[in-house]
PDB file of N, CA and C in Angstrom:
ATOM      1  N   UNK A   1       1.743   9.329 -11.186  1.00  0.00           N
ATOM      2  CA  UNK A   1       0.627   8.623 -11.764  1.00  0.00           C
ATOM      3  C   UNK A   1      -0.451   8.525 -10.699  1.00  0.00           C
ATOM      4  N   UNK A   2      -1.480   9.107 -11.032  1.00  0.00           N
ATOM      5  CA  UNK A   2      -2.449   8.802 -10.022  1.00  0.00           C
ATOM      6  C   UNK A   2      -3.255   7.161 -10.090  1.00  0.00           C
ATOM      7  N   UNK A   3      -3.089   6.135 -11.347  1.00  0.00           N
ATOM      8  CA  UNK A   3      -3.644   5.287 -11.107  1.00  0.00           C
ATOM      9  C   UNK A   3      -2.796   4.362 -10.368  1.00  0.00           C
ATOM     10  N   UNK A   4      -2.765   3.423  -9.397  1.00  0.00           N
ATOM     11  CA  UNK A   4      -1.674   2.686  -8.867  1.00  0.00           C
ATOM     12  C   UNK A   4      -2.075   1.343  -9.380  1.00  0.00           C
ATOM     13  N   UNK A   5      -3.015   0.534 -10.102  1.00  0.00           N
ATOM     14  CA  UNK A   5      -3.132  -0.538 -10.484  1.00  0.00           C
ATOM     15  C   UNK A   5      -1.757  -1.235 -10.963  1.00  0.00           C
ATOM     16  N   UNK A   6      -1.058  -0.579 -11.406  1.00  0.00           N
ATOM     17  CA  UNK A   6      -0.159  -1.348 -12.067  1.00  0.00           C
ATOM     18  C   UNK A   6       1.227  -1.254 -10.923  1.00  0.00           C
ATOM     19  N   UNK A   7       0.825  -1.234  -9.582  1.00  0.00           N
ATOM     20  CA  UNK A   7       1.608  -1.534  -8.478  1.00  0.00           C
ATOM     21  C   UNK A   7       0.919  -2.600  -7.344  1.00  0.00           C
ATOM     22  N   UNK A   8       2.016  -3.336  -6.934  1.00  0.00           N
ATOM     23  CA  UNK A   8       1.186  -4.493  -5.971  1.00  0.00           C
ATOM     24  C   UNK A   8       2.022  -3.697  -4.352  1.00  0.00           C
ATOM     25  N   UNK A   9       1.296  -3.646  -3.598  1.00  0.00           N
ATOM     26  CA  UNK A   9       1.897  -3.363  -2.565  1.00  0.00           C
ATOM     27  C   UNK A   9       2.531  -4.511  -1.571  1.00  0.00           C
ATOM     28  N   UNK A  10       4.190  -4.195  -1.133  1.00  0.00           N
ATOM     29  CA  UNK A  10       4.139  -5.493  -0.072  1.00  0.00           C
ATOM     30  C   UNK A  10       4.444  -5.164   1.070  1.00  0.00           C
ATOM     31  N   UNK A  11       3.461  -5.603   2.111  1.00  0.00           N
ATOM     32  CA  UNK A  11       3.278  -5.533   3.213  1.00  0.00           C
ATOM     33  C   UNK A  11       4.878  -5.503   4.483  1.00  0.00           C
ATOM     34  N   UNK A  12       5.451  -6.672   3.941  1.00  0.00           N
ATOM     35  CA  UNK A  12       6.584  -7.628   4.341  1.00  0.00           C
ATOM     36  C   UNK A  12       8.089  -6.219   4.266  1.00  0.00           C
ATOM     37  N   UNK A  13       7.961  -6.173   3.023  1.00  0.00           N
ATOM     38  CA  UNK A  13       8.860  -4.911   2.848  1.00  0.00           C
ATOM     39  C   UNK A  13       8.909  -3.176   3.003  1.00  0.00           C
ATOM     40  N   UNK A  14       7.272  -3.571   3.312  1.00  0.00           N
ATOM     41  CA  UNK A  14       6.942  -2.379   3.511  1.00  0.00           C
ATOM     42  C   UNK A  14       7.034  -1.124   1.779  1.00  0.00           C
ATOM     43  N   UNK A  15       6.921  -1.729   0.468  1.00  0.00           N
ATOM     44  CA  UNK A  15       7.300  -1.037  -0.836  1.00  0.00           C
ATOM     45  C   UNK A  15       5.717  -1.255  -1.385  1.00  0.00           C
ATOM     46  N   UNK A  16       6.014  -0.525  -2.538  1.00  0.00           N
ATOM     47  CA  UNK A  16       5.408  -0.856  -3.750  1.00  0.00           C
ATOM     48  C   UNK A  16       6.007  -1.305  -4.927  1.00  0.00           C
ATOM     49  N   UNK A  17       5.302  -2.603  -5.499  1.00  0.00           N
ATOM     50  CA  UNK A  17       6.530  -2.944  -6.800  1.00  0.00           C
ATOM     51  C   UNK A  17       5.792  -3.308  -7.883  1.00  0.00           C
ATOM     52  N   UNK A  18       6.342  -2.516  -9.153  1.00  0.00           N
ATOM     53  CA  UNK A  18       5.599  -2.639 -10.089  1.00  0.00           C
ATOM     54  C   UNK A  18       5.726  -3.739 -10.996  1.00  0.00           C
ATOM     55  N   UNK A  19       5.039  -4.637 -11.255  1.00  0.00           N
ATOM     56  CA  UNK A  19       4.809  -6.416 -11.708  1.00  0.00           C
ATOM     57  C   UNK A  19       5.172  -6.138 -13.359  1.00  0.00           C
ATOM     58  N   UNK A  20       6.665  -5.834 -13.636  1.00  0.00           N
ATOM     59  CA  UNK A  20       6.914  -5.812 -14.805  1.00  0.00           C
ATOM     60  C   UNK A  20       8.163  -6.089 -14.881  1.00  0.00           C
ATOM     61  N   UNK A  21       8.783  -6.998 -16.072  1.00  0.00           N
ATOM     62  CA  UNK A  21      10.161  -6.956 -16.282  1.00  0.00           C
ATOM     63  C   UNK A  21      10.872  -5.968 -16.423  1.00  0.00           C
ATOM     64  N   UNK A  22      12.181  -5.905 -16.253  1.00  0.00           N
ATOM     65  CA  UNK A  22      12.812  -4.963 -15.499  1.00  0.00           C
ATOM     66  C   UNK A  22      13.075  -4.594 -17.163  1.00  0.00           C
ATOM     67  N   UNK A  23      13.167  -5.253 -18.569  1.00  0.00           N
ATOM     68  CA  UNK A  23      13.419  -4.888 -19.765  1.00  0.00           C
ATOM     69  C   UNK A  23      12.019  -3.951 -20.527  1.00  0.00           C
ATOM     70  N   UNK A  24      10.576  -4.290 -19.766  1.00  0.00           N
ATOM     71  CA  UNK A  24       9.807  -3.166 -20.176  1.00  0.00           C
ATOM     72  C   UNK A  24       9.527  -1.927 -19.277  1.00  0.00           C
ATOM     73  N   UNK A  25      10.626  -1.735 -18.459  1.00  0.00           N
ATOM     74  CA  UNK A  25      10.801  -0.352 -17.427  1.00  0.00           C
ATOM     75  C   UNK A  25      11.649   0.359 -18.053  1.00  0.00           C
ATOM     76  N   UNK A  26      12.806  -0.054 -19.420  1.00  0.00           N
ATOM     77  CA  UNK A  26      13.793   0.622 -19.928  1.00  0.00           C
ATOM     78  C   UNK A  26      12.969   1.127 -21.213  1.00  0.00           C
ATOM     79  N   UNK A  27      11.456   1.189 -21.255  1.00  0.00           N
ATOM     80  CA  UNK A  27      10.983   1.682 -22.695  1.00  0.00           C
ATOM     81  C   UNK A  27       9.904   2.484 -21.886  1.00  0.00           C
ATOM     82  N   UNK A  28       9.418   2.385 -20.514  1.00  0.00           N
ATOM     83  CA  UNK A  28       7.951   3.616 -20.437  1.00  0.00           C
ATOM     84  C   UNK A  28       8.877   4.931 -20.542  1.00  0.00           C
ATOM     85  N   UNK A  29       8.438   5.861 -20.826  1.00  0.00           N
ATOM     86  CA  UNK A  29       8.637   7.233 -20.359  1.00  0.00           C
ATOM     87  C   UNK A  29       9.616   7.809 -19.291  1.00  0.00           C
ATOM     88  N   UNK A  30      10.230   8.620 -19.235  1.00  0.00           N
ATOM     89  CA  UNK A  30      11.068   9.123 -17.911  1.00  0.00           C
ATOM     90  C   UNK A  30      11.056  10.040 -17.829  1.00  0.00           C
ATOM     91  N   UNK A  31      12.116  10.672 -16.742  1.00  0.00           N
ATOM     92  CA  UNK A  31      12.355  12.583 -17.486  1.00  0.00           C
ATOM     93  C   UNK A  31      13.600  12.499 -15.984  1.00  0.00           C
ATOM     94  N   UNK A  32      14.580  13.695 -16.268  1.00  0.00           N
ATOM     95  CA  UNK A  32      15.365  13.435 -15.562  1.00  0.00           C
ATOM     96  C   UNK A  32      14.982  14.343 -14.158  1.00  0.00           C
ATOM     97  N   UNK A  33      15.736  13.564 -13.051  1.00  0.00           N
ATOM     98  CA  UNK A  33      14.902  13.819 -11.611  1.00  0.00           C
ATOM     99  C   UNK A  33      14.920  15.239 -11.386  1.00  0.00           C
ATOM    100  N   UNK A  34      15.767  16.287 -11.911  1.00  0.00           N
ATOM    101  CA  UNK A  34      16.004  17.612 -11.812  1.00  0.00           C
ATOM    102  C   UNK A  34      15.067  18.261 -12.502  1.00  0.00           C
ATOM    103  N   UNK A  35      14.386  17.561 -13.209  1.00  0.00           N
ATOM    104  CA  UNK A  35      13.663  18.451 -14.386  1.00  0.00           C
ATOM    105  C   UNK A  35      12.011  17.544 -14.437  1.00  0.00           C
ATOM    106  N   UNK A  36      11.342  17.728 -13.334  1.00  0.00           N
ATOM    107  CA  UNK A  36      10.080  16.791 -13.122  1.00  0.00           C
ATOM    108  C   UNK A  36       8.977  17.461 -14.281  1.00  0.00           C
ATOM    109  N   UNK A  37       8.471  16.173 -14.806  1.00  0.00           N
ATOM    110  CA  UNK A  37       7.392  17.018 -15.956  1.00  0.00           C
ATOM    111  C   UNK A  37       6.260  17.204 -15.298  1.00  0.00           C
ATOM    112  N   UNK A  38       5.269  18.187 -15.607  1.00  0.00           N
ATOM    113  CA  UNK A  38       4.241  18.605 -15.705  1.00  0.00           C
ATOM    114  C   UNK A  38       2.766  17.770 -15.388  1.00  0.00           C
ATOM    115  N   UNK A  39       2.829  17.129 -14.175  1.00  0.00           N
ATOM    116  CA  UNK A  39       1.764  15.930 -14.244  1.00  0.00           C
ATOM    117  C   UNK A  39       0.196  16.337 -14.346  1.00  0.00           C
ATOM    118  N   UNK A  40       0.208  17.555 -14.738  1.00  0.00           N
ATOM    119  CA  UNK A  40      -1.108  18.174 -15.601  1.00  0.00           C
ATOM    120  C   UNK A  40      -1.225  17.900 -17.182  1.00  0.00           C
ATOM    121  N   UNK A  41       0.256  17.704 -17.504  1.00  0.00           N
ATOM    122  CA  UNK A  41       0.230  17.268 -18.607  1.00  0.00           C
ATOM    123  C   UNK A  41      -0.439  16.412 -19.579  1.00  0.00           C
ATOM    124  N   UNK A  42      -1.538  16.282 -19.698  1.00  0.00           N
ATOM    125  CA  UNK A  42      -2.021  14.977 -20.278  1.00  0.00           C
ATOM    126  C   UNK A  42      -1.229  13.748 -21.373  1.00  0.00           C
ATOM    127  N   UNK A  43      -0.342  14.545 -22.442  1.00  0.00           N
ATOM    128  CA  UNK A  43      -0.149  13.714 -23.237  1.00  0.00           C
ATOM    129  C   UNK A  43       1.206  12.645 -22.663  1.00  0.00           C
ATOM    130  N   UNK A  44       1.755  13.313 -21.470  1.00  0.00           N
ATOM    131  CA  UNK A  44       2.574  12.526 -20.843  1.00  0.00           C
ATOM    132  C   UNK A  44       2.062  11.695 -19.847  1.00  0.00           C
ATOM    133  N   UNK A  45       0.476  11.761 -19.785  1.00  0.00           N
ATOM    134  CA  UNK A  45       0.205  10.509 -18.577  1.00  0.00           C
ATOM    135  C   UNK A  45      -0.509  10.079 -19.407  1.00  0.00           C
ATOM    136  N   UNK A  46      -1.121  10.003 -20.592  1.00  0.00           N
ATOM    137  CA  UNK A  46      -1.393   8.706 -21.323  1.00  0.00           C
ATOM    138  C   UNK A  46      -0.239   7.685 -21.827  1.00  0.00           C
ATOM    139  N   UNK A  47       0.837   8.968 -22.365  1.00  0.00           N
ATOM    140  CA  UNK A  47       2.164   8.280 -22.399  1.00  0.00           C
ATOM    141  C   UNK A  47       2.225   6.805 -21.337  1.00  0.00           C
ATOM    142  N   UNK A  48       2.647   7.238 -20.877  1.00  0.00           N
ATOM    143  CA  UNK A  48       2.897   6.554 -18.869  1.00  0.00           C
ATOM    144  C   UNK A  48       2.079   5.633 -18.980  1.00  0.00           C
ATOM    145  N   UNK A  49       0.678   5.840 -19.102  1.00  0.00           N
ATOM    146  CA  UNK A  49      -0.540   4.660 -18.919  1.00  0.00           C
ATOM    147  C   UNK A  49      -0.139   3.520 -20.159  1.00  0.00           C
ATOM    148  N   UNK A  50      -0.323   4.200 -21.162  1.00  0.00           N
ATOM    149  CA  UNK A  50      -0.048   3.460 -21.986  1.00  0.00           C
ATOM    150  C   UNK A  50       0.803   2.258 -22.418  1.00  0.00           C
ATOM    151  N   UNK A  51       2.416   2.927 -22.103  1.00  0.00           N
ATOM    152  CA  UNK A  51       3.626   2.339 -21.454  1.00  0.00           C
ATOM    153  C   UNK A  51       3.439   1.142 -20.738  1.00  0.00           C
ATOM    154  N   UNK A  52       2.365   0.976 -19.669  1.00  0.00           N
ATOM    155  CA  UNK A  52       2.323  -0.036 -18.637  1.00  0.00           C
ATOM    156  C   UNK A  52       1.133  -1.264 -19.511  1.00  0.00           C
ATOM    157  N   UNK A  53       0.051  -0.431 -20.444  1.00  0.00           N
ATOM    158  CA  UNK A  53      -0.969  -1.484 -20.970  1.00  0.00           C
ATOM    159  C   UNK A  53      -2.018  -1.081 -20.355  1.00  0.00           C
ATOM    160  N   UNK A  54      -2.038   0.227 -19.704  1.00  0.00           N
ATOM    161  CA  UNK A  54      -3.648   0.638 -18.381  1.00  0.00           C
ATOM    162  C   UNK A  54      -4.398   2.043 -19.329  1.00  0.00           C
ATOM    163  N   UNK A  55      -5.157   1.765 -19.155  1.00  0.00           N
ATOM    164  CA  UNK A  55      -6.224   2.630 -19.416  1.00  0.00           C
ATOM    165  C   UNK A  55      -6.303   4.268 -18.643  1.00  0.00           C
ATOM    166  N   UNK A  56      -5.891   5.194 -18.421  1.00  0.00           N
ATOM    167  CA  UNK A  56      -6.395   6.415 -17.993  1.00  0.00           C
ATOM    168  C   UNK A  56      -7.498   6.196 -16.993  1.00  0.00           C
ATOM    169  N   UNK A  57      -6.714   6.374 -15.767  1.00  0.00           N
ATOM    170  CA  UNK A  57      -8.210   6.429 -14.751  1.00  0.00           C
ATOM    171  C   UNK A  57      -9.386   7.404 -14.985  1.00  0.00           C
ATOM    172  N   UNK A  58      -9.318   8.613 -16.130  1.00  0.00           N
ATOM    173  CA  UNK A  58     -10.230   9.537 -16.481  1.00  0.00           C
ATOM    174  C   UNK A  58     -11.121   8.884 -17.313  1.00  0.00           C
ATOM    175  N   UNK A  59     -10.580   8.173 -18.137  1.00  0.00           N
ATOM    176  CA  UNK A  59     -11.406   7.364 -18.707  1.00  0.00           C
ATOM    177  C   UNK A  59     -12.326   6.499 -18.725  1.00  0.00           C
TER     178      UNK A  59
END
């Protein structure tokens, strides 16, 4: 995902963590780690955006 809004960075831990219950991470989008999709893809990164409630940074 190129937009990172929907990640808070922490300093302390040195991560990024995304500010969502861990029950709406079991409904965005996935794909399995062997088989990475196409992040030219468009209809899978509106997917993704969408998923989180964010807008398309193209947009």
């Amino acid at each position: 995902m190129s937009h990172i809004s929907a990640f808070e960075y922490n300093i302390t831990i040195n991560e990024y963590i995304i500010d969502d219950p861990k029950e709406g991470l079991e409904t965005v989008p996935g794909f399995d780690s062997d088989h990475w999709p196409s992040m030219s893809d468009e209809k899978w990164n509106r997917d993704v955006y969408k998923s989180y409630g964010r807008s398309p940074y193209w947009e």
